[in-house]
PDB file of N, CA and C in Angstrom:
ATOM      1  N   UNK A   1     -64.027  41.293  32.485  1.00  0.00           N
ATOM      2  CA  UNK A   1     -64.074  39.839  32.591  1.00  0.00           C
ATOM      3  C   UNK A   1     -62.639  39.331  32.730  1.00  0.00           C
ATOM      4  N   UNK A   2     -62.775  38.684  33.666  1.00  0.00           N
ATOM      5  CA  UNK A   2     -61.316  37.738  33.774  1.00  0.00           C
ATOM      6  C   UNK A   2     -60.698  36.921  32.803  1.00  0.00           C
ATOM      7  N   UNK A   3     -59.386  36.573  32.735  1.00  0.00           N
ATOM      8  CA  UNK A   3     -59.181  35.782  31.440  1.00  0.00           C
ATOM      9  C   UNK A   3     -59.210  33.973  32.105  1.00  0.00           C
ATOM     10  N   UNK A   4     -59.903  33.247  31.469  1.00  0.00           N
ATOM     11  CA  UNK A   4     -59.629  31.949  31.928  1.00  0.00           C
ATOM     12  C   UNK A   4     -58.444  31.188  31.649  1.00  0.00           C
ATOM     13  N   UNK A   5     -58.384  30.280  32.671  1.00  0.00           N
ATOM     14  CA  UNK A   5     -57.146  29.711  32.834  1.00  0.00           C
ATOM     15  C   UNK A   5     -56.972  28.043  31.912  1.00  0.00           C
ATOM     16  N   UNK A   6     -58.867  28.137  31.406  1.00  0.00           N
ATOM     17  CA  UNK A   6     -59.110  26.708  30.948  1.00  0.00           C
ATOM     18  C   UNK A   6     -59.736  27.194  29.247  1.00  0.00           C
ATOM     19  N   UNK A   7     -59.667  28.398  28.535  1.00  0.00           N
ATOM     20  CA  UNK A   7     -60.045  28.726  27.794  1.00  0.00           C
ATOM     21  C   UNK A   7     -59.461  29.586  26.969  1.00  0.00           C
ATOM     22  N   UNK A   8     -59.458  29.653  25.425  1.00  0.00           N
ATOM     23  CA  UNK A   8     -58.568  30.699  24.890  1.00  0.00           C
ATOM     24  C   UNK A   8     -59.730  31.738  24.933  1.00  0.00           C
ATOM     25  N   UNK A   9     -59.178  33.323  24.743  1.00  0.00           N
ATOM     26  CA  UNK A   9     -59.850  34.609  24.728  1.00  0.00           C
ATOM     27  C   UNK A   9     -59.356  34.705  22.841  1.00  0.00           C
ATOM     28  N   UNK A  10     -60.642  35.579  22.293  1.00  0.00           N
ATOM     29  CA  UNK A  10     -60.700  36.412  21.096  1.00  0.00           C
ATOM     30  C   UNK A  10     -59.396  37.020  20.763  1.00  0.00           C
ATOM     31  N   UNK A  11     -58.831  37.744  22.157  1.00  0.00           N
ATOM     32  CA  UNK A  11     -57.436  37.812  21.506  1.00  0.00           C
ATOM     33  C   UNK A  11     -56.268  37.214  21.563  1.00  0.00           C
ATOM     34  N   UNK A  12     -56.394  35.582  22.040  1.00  0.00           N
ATOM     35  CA  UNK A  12     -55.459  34.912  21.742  1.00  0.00           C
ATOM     36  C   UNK A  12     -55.859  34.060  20.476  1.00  0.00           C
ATOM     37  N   UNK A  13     -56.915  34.048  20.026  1.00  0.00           N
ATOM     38  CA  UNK A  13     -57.199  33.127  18.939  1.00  0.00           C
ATOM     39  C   UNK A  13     -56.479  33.291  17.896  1.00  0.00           C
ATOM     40  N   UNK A  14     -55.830  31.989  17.099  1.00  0.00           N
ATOM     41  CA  UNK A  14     -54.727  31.768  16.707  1.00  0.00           C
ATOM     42  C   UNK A  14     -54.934  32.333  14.837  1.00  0.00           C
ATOM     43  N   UNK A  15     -56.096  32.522  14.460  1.00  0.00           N
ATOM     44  CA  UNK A  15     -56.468  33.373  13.286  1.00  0.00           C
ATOM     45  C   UNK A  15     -57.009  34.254  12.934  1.00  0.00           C
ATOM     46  N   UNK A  16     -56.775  35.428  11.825  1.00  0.00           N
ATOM     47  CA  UNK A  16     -57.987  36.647  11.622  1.00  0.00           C
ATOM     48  C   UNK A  16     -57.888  36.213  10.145  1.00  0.00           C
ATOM     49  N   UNK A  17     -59.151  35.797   9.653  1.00  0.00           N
ATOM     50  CA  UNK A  17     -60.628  36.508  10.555  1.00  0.00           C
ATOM     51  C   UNK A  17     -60.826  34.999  11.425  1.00  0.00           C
ATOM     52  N   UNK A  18     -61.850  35.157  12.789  1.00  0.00           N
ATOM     53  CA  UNK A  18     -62.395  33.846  13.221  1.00  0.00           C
ATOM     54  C   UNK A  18     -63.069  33.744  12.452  1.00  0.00           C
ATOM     55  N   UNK A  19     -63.578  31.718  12.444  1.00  0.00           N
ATOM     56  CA  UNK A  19     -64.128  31.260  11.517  1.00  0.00           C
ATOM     57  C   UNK A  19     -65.569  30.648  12.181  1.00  0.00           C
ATOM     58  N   UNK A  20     -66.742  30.297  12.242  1.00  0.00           N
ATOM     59  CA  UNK A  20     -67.723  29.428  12.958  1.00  0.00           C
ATOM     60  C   UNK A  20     -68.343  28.986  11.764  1.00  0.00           C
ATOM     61  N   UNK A  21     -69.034  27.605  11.514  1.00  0.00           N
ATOM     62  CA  UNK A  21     -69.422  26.620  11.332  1.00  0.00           C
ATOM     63  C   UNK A  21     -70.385  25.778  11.785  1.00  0.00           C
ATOM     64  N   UNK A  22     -71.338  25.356  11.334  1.00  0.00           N
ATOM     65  CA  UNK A  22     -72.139  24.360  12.208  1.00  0.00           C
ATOM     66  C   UNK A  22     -72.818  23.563  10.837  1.00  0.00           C
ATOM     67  N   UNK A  23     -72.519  22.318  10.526  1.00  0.00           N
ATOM     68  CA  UNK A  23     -72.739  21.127   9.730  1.00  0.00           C
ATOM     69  C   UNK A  23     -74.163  20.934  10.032  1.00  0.00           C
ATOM     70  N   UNK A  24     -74.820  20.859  11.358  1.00  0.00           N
ATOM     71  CA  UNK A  24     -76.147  21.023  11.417  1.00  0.00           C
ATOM     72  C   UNK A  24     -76.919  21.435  10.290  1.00  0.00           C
ATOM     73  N   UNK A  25     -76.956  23.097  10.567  1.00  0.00           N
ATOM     74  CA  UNK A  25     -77.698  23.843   9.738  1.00  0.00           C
ATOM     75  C   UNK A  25     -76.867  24.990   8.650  1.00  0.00           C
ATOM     76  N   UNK A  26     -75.804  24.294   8.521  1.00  0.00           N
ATOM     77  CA  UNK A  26     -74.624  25.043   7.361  1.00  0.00           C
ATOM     78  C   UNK A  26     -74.585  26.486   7.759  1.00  0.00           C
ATOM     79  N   UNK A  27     -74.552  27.341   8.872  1.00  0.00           N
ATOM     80  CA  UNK A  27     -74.703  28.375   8.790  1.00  0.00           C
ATOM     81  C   UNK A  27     -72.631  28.398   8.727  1.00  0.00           C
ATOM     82  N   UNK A  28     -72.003  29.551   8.355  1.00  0.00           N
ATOM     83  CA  UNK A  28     -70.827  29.601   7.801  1.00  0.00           C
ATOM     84  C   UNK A  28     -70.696  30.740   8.387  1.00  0.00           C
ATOM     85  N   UNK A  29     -69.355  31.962   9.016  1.00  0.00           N
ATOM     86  CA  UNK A  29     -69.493  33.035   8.948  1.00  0.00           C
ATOM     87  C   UNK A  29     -67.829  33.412   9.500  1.00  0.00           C
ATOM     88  N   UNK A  30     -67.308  34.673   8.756  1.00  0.00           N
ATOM     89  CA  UNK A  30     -66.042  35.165   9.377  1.00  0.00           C
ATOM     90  C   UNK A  30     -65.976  35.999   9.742  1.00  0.00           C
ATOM     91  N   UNK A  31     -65.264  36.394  10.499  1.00  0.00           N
ATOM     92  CA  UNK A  31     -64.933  37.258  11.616  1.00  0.00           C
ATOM     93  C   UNK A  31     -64.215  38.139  12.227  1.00  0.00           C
ATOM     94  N   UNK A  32     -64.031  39.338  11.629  1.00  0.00           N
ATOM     95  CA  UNK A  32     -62.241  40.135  11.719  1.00  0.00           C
ATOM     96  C   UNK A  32     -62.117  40.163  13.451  1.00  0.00           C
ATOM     97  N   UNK A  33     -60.939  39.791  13.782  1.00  0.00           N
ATOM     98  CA  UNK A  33     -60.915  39.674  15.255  1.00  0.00           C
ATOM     99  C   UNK A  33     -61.103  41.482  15.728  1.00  0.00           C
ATOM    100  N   UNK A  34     -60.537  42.210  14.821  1.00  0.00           N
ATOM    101  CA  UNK A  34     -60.564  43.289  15.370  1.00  0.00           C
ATOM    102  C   UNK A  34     -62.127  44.119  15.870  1.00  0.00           C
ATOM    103  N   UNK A  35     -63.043  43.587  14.644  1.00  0.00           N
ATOM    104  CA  UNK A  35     -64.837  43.657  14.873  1.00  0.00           C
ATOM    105  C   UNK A  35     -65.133  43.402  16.228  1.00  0.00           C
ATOM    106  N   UNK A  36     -64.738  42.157  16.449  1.00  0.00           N
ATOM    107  CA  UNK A  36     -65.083  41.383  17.659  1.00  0.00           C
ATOM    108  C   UNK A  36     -64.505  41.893  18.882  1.00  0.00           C
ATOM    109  N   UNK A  37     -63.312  42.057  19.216  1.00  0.00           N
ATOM    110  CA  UNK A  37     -62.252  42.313  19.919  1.00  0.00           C
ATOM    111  C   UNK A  37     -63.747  44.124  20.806  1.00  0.00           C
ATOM    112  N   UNK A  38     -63.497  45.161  19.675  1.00  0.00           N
ATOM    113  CA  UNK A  38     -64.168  45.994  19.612  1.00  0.00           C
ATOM    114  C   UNK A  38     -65.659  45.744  20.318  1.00  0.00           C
ATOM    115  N   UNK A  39     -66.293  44.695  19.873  1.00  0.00           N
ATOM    116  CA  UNK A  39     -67.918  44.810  20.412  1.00  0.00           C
ATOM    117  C   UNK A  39     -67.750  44.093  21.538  1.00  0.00           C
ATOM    118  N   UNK A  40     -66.607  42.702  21.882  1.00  0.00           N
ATOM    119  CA  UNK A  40     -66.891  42.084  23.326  1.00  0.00           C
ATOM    120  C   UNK A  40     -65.796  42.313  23.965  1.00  0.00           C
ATOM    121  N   UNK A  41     -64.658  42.684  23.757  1.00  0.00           N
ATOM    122  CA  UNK A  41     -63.360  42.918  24.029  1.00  0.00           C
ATOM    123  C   UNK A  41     -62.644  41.712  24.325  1.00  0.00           C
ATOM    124  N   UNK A  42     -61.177  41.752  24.464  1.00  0.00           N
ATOM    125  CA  UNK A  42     -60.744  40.837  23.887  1.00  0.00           C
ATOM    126  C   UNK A  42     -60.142  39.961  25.073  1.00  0.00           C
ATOM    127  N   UNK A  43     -60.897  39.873  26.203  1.00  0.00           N
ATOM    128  CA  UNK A  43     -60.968  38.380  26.772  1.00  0.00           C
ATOM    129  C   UNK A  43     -61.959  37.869  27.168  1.00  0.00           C
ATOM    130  N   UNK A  44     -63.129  38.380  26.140  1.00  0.00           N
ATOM    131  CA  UNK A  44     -64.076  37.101  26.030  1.00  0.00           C
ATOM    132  C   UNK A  44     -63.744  35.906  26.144  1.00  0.00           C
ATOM    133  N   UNK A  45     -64.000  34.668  26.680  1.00  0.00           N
ATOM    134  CA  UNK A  45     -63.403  33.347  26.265  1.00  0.00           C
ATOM    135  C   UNK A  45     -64.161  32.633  24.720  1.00  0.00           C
ATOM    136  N   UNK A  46     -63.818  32.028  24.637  1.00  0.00           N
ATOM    137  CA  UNK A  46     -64.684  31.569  23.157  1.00  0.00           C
ATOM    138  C   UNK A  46     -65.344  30.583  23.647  1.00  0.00           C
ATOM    139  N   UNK A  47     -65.817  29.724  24.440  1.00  0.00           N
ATOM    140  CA  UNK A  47     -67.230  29.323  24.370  1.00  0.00           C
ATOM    141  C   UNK A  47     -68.015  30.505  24.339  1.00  0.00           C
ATOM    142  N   UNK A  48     -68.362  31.602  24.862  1.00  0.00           N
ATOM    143  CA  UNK A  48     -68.907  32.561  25.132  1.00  0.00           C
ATOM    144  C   UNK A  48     -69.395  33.533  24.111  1.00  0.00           C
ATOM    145  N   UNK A  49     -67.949  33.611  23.362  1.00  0.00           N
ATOM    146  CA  UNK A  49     -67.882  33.937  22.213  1.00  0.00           C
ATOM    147  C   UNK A  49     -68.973  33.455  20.964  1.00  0.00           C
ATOM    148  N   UNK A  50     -68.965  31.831  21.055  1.00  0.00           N
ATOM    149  CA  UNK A  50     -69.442  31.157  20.211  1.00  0.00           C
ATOM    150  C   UNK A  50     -71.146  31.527  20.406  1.00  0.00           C
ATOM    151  N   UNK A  51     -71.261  31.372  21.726  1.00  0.00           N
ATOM    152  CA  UNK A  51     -72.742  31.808  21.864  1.00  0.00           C
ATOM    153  C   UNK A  51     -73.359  32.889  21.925  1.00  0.00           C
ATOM    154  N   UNK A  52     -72.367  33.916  21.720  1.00  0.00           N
ATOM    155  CA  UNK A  52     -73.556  34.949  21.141  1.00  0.00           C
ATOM    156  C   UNK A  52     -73.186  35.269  19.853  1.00  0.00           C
ATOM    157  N   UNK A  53     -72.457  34.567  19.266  1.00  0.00           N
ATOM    158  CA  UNK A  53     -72.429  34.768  17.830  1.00  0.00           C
ATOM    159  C   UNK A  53     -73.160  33.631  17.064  1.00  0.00           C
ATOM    160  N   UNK A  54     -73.515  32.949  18.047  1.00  0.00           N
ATOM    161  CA  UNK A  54     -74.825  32.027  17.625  1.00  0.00           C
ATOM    162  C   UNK A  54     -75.642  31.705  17.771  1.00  0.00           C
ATOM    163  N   UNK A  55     -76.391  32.661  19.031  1.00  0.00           N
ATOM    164  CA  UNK A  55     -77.317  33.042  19.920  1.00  0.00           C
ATOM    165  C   UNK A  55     -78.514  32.716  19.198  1.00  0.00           C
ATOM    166  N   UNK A  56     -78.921  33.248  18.126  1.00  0.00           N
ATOM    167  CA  UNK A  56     -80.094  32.822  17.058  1.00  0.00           C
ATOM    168  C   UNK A  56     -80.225  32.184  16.725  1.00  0.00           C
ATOM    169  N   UNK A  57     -79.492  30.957  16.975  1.00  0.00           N
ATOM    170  CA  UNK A  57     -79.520  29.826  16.312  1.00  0.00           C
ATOM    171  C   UNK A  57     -80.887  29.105  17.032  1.00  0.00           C
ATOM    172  N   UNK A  58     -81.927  28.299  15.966  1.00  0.00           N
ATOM    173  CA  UNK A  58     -82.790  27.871  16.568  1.00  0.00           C
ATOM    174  C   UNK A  58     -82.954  26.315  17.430  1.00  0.00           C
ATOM    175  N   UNK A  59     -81.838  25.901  17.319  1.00  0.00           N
ATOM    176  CA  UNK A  59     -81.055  24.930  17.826  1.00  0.00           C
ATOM    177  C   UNK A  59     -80.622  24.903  19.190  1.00  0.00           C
ATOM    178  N   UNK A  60     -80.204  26.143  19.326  1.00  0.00           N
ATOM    179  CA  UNK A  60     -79.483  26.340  20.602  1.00  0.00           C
ATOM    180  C   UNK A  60     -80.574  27.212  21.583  1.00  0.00           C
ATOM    181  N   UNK A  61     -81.873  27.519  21.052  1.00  0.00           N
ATOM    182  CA  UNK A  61     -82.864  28.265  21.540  1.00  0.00           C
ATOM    183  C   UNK A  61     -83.802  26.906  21.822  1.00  0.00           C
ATOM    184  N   UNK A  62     -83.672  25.562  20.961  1.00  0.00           N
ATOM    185  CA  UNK A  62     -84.726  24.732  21.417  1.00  0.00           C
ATOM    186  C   UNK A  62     -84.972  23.709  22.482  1.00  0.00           C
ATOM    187  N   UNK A  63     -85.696  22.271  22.374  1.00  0.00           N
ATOM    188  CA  UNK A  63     -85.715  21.634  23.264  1.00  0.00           C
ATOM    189  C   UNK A  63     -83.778  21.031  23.710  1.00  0.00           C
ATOM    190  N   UNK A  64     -83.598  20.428  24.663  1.00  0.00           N
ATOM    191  CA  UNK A  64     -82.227  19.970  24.940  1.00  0.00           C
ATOM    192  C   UNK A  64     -81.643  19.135  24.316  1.00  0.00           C
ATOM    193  N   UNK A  65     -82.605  18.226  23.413  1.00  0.00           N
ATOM    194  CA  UNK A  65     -82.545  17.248  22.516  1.00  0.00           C
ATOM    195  C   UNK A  65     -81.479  17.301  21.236  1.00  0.00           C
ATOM    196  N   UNK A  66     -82.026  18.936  20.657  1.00  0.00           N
ATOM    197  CA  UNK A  66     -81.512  19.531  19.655  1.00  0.00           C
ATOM    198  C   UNK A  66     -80.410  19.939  20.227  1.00  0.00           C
ATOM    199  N   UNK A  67     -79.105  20.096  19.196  1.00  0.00           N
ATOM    200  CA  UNK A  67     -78.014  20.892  19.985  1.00  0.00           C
ATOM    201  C   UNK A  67     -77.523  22.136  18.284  1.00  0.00           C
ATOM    202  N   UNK A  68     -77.294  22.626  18.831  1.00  0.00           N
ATOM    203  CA  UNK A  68     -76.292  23.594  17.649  1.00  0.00           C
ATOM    204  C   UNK A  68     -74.876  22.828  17.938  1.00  0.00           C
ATOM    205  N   UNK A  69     -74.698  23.026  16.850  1.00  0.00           N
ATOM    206  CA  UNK A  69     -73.181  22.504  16.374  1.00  0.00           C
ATOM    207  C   UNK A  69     -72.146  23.419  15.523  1.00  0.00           C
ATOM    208  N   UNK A  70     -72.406  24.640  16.350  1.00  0.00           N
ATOM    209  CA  UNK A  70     -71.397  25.358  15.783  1.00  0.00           C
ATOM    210  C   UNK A  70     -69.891  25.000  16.594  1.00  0.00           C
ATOM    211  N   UNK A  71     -69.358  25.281  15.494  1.00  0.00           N
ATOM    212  CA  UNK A  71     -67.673  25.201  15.566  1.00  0.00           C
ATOM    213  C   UNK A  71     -66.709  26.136  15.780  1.00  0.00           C
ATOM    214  N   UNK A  72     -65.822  26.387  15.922  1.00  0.00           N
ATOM    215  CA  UNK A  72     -64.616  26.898  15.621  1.00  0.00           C
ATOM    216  C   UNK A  72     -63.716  25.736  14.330  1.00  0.00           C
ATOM    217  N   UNK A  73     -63.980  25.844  13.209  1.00  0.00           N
ATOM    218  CA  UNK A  73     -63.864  24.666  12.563  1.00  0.00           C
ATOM    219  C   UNK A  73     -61.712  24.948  12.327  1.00  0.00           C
ATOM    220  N   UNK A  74     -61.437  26.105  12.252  1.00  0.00           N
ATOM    221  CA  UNK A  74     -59.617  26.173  12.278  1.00  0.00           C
ATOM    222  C   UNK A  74     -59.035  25.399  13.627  1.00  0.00           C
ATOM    223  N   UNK A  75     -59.414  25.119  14.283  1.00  0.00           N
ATOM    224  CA  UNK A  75     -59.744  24.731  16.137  1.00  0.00           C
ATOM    225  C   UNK A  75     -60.256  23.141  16.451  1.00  0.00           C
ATOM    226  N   UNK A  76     -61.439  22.842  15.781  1.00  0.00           N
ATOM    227  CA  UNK A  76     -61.907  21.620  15.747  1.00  0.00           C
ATOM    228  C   UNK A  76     -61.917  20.556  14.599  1.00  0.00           C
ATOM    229  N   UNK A  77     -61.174  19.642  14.771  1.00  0.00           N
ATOM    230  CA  UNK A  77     -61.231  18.994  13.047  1.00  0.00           C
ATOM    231  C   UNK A  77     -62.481  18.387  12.618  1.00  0.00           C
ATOM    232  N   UNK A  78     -62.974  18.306  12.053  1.00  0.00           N
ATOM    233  CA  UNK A  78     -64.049  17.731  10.979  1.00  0.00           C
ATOM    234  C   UNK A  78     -64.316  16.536  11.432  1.00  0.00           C
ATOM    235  N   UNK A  79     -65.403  15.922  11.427  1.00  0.00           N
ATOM    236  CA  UNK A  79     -66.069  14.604  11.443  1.00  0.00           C
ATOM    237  C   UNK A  79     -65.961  14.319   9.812  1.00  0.00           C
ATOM    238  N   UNK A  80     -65.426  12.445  10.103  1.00  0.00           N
ATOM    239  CA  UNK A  80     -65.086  11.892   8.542  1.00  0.00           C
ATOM    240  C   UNK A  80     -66.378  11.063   8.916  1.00  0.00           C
ATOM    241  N   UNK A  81     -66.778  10.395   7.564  1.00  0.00           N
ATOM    242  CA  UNK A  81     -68.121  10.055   7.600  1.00  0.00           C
ATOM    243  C   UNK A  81     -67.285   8.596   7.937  1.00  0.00           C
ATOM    244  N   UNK A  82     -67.947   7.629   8.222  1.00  0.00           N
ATOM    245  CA  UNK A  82     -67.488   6.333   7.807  1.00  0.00           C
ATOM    246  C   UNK A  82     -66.131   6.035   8.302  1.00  0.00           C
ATOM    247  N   UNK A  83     -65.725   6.600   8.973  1.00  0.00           N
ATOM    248  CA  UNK A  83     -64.311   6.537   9.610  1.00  0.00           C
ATOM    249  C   UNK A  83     -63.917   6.663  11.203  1.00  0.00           C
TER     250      UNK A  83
END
């Protein structure tokens, strides 16, 4: 796989372990880059990334309505409530 020119790859990601997140349905999980690096190699891009490490999600399997909201939460800052 090519490396994109509009996307970071697994092995440029700026922490070990990666982190994903989704406030949705609280699923939480970390990630030794080296695990990862190993099973997709390491210029996966990370949208890509994100979706098959969240592939099960029943969110992202359902109508279009629903969305998964997983994160890269070291990457994406937080929604403040009320703000």
């Amino acid at each position: 796989m090519m490396r994109s020119r509009t996307h970071s790859n697994i092995g440029t990601f700026p922490t070990d372990p990666i982190e994903i997140e989704c406030e949705e349905c609280g699923r939480y999980g970390r990630y030794s880059k080296a695990v990862l690096i190993k099973r997709y190699g390491e210029d996966l891009v990370l949208p890509d990334l994100l979706k098959a490490i969240s592939g099960d999600c029943e969110n992202r399997l359902g109508p279009a309505t629903l969305a998964c909201g997983a994160i890269y939460p070291r990457l994406v800052p937080r929604r403040r409530e009320g703000g």
